[in-house]
Protein backbone atom coordinates (compact mmCIF):
# COMPACT_ATOMS: atom_id res chain seq x y z
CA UNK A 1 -95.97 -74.77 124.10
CA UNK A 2 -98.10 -76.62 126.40
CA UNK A 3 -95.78 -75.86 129.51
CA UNK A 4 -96.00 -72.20 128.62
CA UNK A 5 -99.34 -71.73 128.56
CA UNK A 6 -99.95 -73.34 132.04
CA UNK A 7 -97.09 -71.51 133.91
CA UNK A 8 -99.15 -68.00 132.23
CA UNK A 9 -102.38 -69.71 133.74
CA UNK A 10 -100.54 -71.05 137.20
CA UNK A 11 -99.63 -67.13 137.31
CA UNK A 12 -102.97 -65.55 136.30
CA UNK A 13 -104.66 -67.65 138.65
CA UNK A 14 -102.58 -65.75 141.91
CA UNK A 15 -103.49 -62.55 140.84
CA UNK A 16 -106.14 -60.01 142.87
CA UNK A 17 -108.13 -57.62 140.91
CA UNK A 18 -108.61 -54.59 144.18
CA UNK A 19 -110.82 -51.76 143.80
CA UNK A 20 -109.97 -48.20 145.97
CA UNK A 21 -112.20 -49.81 149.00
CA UNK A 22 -110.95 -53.09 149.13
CA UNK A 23 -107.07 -52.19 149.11
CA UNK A 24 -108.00 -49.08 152.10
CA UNK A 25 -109.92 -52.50 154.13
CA UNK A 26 -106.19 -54.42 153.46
CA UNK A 27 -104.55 -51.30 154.65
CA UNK A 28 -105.94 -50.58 157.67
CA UNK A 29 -106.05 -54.33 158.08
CA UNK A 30 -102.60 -54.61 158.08
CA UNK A 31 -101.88 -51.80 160.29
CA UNK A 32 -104.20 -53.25 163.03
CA UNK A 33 -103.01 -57.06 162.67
CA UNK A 34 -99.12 -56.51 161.53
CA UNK A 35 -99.48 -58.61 158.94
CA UNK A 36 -100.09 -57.64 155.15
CA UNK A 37 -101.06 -60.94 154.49
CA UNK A 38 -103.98 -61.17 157.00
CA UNK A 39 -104.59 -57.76 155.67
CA UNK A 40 -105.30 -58.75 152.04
CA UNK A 41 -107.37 -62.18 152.93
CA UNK A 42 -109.24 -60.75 155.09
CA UNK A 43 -110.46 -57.60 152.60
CA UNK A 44 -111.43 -60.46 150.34
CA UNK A 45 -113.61 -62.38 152.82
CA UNK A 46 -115.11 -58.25 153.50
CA UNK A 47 -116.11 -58.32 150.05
CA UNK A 48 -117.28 -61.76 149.79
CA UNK A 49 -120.04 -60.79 152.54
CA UNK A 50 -121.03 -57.74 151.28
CA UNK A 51 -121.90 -59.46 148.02
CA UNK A 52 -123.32 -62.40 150.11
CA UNK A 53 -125.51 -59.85 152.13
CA UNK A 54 -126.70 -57.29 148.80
CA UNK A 55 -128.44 -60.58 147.82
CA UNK A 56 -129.60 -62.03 150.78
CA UNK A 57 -128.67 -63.33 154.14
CA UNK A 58 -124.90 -64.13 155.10
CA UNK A 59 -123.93 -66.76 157.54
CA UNK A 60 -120.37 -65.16 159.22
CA UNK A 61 -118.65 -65.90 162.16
CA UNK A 62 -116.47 -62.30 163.79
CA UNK A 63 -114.77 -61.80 167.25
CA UNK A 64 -116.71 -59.29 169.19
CA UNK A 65 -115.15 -56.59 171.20
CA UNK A 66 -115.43 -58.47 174.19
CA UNK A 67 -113.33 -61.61 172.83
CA UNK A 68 -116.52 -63.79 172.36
CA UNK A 69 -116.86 -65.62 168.71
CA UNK A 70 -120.28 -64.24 166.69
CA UNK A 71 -122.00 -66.44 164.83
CA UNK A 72 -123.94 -63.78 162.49
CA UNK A 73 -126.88 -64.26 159.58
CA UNK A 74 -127.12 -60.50 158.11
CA UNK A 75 -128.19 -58.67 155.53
CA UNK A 76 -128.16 -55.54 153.73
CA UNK A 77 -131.19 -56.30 152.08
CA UNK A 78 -133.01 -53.07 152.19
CA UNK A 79 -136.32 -55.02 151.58
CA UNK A 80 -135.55 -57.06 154.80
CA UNK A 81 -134.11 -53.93 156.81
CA UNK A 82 -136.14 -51.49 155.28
CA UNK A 83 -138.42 -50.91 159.00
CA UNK A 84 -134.92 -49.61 160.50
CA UNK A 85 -133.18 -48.40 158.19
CA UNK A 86 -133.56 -44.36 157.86
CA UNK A 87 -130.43 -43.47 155.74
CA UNK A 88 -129.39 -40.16 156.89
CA UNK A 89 -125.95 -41.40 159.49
CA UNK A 90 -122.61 -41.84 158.65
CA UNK A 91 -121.51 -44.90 156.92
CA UNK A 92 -119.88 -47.62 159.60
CA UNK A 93 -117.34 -48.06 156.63
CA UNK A 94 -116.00 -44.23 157.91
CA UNK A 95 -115.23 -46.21 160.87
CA UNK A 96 -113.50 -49.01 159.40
CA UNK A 97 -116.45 -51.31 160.53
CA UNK A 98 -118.96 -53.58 158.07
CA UNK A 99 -122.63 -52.52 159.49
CA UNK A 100 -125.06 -55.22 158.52
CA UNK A 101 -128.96 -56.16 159.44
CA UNK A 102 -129.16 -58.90 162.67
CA UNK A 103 -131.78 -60.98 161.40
CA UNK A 104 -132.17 -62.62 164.40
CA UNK A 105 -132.29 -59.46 166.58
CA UNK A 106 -134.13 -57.43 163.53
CA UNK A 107 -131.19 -54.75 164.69
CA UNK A 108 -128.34 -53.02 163.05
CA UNK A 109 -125.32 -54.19 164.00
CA UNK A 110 -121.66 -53.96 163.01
CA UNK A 111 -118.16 -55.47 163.23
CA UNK A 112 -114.33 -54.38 163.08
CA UNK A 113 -112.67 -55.37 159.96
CA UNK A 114 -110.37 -57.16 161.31
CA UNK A 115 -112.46 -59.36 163.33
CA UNK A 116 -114.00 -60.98 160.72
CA UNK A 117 -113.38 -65.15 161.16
CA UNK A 118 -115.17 -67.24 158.26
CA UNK A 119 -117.76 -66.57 155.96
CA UNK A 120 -119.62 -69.37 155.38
């Protein structure tokens, strides 16, 4: 009985809950990187800092479009961004970016899904 009831929790414990945004993120993750696996993990870490940053600041690390490594502390924190944030553009998500507050450059910034490194 024992051995049963760890194998079911062994089992449960691999399992992903996705929501509709998460598994588009793995998607076009996959397509860009050729690899469904780096898709998934890296949708995961994508949620993990958007959770991270809707309650404060984020430590992250993402490759920028030039090749350089980003070391990042962001927020979406509308109390923290609140000065330059006005609301009324298209979501960066519609462009299969993560936008999120510099607070070291008090800017808006964003990054390629795929890019993302570590979340710390």
């Amino acid at each position: 009985m024992n051995t049963a009831i760890s194998t079911n929790c062994q089992v449960m414990s691999n399992i992903a809950i996705v929501n509709n945004m998460t598994a588009q993120r793995a998607k076009v993750i996959a397509a860009r990187t050729n690899s469904i696996d780096n898709g998934i993990v890296k949708a995961a870490m994508i949620n993990e800092l958007k959770a991270k940053m809707a309650n404060g600041i984020a430590h992250f690390i993402f490759v920028k479009k030039n090749g350089e490594l980003r070391e990042a502390w962001g927020t979406t924190m509308s109390n923290i961004a609140k000065a330059k944030t006005n609301g009324r553009g298209v979501s960066r998500e519609n462009y299969h970016t993560t936008p999120f507050f510099c607070v070291e450059s008090g800017e808006w910034r964003s990054f390629r899904w795929e890019t993302l490194i570590k979340v710390f």
